[in-house]
N, C-alpha and C. Protein backbone atom coordinates (compact mmCIF):
# COMPACT_ATOMS: atom_id res chain seq x y z
N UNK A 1 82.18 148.20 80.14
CA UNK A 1 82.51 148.93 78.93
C UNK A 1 82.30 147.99 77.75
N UNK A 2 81.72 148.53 76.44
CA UNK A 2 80.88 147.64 75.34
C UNK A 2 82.56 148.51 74.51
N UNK A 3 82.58 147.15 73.63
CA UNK A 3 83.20 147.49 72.57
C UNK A 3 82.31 147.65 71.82
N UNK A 4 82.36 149.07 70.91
CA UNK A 4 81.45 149.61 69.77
C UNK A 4 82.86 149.48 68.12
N UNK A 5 81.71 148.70 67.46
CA UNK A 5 82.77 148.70 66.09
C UNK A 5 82.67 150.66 65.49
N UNK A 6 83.78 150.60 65.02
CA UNK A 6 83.67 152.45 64.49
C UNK A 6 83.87 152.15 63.52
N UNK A 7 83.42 152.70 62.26
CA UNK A 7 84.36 152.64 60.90
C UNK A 7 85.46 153.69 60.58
N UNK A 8 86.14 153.39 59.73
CA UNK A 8 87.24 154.23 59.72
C UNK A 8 86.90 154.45 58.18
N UNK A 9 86.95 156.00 57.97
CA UNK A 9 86.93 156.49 56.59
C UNK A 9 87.81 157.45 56.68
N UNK A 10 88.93 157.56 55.12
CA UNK A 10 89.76 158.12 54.60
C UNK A 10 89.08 159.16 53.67
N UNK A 11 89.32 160.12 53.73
CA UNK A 11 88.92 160.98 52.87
C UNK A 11 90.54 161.48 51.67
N UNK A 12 90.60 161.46 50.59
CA UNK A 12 91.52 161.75 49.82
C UNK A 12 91.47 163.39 49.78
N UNK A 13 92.32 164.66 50.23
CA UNK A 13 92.62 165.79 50.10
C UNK A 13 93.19 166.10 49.28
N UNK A 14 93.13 167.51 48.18
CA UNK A 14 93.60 167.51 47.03
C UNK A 14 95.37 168.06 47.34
N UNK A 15 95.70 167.33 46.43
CA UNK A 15 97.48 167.93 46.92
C UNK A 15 97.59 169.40 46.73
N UNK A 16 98.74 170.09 47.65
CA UNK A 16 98.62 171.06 47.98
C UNK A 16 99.75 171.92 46.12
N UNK A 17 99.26 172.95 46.25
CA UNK A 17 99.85 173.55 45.00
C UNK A 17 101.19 173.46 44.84
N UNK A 18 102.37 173.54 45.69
CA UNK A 18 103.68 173.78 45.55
C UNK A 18 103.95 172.45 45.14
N UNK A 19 103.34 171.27 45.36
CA UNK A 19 104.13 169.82 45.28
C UNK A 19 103.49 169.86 44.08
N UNK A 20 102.30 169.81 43.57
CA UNK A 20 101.72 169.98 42.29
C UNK A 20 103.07 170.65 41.11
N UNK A 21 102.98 172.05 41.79
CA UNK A 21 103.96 172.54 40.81
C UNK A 21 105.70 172.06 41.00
N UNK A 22 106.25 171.48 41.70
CA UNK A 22 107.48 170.55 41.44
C UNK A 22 107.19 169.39 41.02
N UNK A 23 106.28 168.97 41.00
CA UNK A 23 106.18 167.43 40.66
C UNK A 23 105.79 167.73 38.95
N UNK A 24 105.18 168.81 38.51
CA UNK A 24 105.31 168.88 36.96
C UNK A 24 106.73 169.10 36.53
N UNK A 25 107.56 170.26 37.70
CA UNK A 25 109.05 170.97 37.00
C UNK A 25 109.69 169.94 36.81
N UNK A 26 109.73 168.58 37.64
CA UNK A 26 110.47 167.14 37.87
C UNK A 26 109.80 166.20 36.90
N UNK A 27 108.76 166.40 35.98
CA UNK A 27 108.11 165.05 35.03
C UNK A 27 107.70 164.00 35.54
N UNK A 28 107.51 164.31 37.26
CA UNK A 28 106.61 163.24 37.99
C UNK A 28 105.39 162.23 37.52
N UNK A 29 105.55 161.05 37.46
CA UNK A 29 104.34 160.29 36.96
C UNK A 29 103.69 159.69 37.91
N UNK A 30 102.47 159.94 38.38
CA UNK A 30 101.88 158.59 39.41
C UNK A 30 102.50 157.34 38.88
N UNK A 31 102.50 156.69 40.50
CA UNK A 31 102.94 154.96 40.28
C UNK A 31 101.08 154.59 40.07
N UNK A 32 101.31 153.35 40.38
CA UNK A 32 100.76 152.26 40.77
C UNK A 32 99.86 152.24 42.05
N UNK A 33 98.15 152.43 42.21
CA UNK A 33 97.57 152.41 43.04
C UNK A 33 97.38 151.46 43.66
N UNK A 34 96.39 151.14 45.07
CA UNK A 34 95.58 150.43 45.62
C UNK A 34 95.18 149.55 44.53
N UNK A 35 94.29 150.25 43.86
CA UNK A 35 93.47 150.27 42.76
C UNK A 35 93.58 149.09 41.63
N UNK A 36 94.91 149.43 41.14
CA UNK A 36 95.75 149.05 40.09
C UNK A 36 95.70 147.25 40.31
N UNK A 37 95.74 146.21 41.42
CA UNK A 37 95.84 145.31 41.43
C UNK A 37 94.29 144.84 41.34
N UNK A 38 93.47 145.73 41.42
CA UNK A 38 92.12 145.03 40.77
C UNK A 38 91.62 144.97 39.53
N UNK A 39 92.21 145.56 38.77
CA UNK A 39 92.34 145.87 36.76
C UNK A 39 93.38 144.80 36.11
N UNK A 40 92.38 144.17 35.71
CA UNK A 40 92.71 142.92 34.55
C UNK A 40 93.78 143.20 34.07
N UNK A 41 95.06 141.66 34.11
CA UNK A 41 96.11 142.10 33.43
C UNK A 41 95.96 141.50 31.87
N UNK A 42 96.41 142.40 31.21
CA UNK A 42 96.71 141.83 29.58
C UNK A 42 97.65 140.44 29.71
N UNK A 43 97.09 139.80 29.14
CA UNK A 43 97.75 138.22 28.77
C UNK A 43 98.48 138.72 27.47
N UNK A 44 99.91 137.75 27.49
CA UNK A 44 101.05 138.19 26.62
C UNK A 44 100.39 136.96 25.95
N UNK A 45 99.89 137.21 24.38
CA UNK A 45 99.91 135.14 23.73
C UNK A 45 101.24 135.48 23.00
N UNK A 46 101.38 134.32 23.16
CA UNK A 46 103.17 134.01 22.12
C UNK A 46 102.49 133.26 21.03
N UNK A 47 101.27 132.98 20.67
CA UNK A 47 101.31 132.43 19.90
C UNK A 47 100.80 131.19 19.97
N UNK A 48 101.95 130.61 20.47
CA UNK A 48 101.82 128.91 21.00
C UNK A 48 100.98 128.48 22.32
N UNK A 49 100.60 127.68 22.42
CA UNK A 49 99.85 127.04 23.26
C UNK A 49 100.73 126.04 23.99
N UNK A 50 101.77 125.59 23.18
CA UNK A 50 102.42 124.36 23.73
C UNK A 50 103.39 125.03 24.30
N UNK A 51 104.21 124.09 25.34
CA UNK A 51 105.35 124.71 26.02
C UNK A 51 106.76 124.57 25.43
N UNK A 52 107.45 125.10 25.46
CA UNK A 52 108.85 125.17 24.95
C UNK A 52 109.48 123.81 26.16
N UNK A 53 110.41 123.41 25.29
CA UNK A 53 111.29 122.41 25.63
C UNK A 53 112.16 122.76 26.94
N UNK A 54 112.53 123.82 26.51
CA UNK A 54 113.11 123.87 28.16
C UNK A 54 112.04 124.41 29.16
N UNK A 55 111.37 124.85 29.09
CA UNK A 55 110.28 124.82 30.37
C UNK A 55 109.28 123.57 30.92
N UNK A 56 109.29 122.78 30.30
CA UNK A 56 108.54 121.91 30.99
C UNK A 56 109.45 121.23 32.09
N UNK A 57 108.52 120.45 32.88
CA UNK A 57 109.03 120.47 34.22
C UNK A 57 110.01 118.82 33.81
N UNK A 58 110.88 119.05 35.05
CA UNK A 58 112.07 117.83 34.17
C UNK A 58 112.01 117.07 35.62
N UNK A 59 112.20 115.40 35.52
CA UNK A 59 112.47 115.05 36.38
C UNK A 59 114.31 114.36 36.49
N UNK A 60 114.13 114.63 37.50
CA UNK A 60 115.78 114.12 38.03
C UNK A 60 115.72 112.90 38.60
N UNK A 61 116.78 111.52 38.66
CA UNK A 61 116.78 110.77 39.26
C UNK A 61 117.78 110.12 39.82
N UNK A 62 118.73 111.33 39.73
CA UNK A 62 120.21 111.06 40.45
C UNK A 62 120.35 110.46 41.45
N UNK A 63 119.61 110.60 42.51
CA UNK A 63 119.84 109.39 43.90
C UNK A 63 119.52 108.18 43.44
N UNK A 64 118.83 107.67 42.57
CA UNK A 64 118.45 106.53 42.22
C UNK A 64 119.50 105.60 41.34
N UNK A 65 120.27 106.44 40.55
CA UNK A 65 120.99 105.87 39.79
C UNK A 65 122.53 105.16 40.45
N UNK A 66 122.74 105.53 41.40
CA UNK A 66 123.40 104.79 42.17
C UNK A 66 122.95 103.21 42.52
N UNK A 67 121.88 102.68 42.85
CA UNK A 67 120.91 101.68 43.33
C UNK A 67 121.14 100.98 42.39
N UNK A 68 120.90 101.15 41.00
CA UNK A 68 120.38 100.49 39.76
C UNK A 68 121.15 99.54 39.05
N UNK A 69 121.13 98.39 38.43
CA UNK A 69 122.34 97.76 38.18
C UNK A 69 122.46 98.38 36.52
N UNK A 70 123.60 97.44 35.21
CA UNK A 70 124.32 98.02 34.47
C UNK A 70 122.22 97.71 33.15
N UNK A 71 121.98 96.72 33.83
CA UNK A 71 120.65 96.59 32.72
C UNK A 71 119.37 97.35 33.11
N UNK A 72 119.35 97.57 34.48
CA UNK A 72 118.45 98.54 34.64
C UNK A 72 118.87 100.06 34.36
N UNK A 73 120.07 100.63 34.40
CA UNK A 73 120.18 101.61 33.50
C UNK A 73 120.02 101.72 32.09
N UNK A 74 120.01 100.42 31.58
CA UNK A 74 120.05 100.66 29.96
C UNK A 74 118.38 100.45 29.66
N UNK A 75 117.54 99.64 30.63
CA UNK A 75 116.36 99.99 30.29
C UNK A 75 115.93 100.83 30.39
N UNK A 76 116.09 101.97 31.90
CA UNK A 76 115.58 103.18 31.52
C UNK A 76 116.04 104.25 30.48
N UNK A 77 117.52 103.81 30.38
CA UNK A 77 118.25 104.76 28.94
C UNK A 77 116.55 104.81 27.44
N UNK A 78 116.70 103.50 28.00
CA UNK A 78 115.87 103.40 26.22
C UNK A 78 114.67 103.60 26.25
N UNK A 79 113.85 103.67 27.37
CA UNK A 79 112.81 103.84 27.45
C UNK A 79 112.31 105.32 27.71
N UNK A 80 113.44 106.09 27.66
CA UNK A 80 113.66 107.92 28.14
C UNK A 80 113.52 107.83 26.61
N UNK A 81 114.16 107.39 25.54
CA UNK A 81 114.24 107.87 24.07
C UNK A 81 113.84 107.42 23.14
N UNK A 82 112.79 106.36 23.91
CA UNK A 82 111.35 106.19 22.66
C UNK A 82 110.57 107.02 23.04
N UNK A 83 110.17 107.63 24.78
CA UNK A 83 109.25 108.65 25.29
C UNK A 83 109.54 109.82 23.62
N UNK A 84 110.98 110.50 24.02
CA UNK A 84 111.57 111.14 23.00
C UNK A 84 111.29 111.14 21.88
N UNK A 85 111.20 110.02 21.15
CA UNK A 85 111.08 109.63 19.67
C UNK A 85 108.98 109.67 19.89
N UNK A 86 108.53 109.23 20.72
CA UNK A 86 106.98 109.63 20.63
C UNK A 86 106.54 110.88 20.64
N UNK A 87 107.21 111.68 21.47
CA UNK A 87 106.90 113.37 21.31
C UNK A 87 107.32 114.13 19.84
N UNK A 88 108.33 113.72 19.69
CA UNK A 88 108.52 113.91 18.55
C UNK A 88 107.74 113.90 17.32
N UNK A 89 107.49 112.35 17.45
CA UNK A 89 106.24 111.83 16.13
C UNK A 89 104.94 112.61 16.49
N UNK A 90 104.41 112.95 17.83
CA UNK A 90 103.26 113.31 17.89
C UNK A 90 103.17 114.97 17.29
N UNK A 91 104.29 115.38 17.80
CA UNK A 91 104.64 117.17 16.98
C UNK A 91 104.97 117.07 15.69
N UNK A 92 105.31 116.06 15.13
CA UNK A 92 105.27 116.22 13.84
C UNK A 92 103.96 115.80 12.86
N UNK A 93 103.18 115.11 13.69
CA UNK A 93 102.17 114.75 13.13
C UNK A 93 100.99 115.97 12.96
């Protein structure tokens, strides 16, 4: 015995009249087709290009700060808030 590939075709039948006519008495709207995920979505612009402050991605380094002694925290303290003070200058520039 040969496996033969078959195709399978759907034919769409027109809906039958009674659901037609409740689905107007009810203000029925089609959803969302098959279809629908192949049609370009509209891009929202805000405008901006740059990212808002709270969305950019943040790093954490809480396990680490345990490890660190009292001067290696204060170097990275200060070196987090010139980063700071450079973003700054560069958005204002």
């Amino acid at each position: 015995m040969s496996r033969q590939k078959r195709g399978v075709n759907y034919i769409q039948q027109e809906e039958p009249s009674f659901l037609k006519k409740m689905k107007q008495q009810a203000g029925f709207k089609e959803g969302p087709t098959v279809d629908t995920k192949r049609e370009a979505l509209e891009t929202q612009d805000s405008g901006s290009e740059s990212e808002k402050e709270d969305e950019k991605p943040q790093v954490h380094l809480l396990f680490i700060i345990n490890l660190l002694s009292v001067g290696e925290h204060v170097f990275f303290y200060v070196q987090a808030w010139a980063c700071k003070l450079d973003d700054a200058a560069k958005q204002n520039s």
